[in-house]
N, C-alpha and C. Protein backbone atom coordinates (compact mmCIF):
# COMPACT_ATOMS: atom_id res chain seq x y z
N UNK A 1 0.85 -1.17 0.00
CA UNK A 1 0.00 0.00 0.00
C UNK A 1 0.90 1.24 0.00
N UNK A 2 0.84 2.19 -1.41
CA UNK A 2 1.35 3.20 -1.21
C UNK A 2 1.00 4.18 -0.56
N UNK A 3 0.59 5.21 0.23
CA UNK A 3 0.01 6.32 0.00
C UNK A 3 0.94 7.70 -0.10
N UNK A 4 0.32 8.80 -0.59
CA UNK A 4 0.92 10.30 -0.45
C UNK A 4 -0.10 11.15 0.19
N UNK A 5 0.38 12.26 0.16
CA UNK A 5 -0.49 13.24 0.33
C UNK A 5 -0.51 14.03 -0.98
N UNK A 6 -2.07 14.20 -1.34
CA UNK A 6 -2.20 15.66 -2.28
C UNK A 6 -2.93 16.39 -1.58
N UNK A 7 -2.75 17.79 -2.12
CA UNK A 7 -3.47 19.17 -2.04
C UNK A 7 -4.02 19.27 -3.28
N UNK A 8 -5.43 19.19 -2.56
CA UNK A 8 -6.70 19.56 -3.51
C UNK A 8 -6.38 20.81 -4.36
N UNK A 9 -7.50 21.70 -4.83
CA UNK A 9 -7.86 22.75 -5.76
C UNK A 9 -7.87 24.14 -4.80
N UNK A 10 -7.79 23.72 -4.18
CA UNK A 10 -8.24 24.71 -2.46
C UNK A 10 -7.00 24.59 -1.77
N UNK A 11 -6.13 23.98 -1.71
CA UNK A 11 -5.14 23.84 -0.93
C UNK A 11 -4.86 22.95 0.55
N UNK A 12 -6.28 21.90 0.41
CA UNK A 12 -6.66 21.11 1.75
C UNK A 12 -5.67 19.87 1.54
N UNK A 13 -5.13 19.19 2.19
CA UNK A 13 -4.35 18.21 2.11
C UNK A 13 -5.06 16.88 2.63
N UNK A 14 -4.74 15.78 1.39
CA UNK A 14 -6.06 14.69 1.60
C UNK A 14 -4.83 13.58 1.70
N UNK A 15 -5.18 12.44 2.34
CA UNK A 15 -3.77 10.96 2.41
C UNK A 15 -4.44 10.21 1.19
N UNK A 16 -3.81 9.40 0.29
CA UNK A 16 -4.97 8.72 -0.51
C UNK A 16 -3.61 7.27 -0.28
N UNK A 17 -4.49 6.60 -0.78
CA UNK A 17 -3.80 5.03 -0.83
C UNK A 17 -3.60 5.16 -3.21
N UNK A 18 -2.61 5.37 -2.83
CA UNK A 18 -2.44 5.75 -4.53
C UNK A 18 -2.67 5.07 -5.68
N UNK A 19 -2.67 3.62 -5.33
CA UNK A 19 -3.30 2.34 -6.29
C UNK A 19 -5.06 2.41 -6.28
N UNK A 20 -5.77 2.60 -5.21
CA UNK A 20 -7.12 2.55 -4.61
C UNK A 20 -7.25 4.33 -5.42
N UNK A 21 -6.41 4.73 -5.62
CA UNK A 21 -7.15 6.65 -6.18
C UNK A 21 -7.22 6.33 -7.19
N UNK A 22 -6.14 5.47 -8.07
CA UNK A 22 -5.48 5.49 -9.32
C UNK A 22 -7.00 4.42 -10.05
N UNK A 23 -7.07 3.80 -9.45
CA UNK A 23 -8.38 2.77 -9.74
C UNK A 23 -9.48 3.58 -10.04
N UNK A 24 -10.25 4.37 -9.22
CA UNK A 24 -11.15 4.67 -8.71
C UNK A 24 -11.12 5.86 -10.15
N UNK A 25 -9.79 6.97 -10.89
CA UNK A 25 -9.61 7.96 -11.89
C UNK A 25 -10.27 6.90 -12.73
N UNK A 26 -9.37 5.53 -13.21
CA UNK A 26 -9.81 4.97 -14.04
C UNK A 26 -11.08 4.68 -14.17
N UNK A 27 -11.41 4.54 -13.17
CA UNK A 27 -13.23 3.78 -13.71
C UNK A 27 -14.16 4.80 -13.97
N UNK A 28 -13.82 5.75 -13.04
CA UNK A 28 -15.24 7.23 -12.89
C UNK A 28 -14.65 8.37 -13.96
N UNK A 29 -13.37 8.57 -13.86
CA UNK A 29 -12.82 9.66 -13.97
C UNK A 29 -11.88 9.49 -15.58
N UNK A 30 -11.81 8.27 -16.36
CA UNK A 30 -11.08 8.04 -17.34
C UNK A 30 -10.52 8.92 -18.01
N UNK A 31 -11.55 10.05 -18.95
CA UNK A 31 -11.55 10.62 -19.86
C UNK A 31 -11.97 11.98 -19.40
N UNK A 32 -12.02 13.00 -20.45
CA UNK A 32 -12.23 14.80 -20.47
C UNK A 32 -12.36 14.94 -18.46
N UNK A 33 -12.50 16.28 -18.97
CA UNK A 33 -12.35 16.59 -17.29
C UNK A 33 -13.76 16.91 -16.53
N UNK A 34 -13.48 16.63 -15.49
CA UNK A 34 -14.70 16.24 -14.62
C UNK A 34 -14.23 16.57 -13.26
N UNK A 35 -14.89 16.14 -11.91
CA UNK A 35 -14.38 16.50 -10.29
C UNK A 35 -14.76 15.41 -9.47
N UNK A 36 -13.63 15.23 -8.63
CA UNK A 36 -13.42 14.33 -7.78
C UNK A 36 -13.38 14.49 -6.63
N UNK A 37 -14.43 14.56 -5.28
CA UNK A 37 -14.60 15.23 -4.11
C UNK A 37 -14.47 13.78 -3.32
N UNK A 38 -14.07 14.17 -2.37
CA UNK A 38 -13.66 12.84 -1.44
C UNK A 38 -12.87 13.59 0.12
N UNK A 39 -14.04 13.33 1.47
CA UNK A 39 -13.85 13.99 2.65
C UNK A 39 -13.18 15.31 2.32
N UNK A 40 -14.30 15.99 1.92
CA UNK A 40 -14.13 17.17 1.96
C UNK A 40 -12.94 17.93 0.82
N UNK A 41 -12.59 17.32 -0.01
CA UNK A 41 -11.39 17.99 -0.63
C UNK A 41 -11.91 18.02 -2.40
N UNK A 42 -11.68 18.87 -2.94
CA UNK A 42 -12.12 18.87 -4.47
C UNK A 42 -11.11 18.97 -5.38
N UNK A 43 -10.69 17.98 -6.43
CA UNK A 43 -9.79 17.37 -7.37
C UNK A 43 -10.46 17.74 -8.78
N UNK A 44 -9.92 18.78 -9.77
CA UNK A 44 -10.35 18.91 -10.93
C UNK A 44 -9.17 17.69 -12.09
N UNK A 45 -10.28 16.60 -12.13
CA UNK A 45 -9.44 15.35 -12.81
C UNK A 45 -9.43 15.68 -14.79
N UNK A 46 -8.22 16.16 -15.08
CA UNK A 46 -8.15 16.13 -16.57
C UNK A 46 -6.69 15.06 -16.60
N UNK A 47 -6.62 15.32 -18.24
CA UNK A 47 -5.53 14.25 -18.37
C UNK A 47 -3.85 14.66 -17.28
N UNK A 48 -3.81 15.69 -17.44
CA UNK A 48 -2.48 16.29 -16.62
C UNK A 48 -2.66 15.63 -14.91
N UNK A 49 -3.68 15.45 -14.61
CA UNK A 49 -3.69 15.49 -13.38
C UNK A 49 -3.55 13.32 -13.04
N UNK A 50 -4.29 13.24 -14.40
CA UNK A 50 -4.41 11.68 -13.90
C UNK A 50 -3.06 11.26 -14.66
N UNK A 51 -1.73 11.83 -15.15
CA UNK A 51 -0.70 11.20 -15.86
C UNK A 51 0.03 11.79 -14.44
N UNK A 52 -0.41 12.64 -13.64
CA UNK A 52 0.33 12.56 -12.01
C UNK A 52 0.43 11.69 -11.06
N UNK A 53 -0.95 11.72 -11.47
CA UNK A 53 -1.28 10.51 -10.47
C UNK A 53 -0.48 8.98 -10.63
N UNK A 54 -0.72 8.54 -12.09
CA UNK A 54 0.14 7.46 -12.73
C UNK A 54 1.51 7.57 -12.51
N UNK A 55 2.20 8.47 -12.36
CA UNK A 55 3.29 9.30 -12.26
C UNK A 55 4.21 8.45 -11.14
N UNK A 56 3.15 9.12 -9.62
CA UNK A 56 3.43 8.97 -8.57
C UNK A 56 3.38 7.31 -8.32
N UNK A 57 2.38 7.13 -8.75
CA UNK A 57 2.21 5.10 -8.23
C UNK A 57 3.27 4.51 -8.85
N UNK A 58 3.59 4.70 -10.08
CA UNK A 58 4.84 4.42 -10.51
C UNK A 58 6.09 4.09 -9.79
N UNK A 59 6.48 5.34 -9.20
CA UNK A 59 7.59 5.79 -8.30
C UNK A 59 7.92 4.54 -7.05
């Protein structure tokens, strides 16, 4: 289990388990851009943001 921390759109800092986020872009969030709210924090998901995300799990 990886996790990090990101800072939302707002600047709130959320823990995510990065395989379980990375899943979750893919299924809901695949394609064009859309928003991803989760305890309180808001994620504007376009491609830049989900090749970060891929990025990081990578690592």
């Amino acid at each position: 289990m990886k996790k990090t921390i990101l800072k939302d759109d707002n600047g709130k800092s959320l823990e995510v388990d990065l395989k379980e986020f990375l899943d979750h872009l893919n299924e809901y969030h695949k394609t064009g851009i859309s928003t991803h709210t989760q305890n309180g924090c808001s994620f504007r998901v376009d491609d830049e943001f989900r090749m970060k995300i891929k990025k990081l799990n990578e690592k």
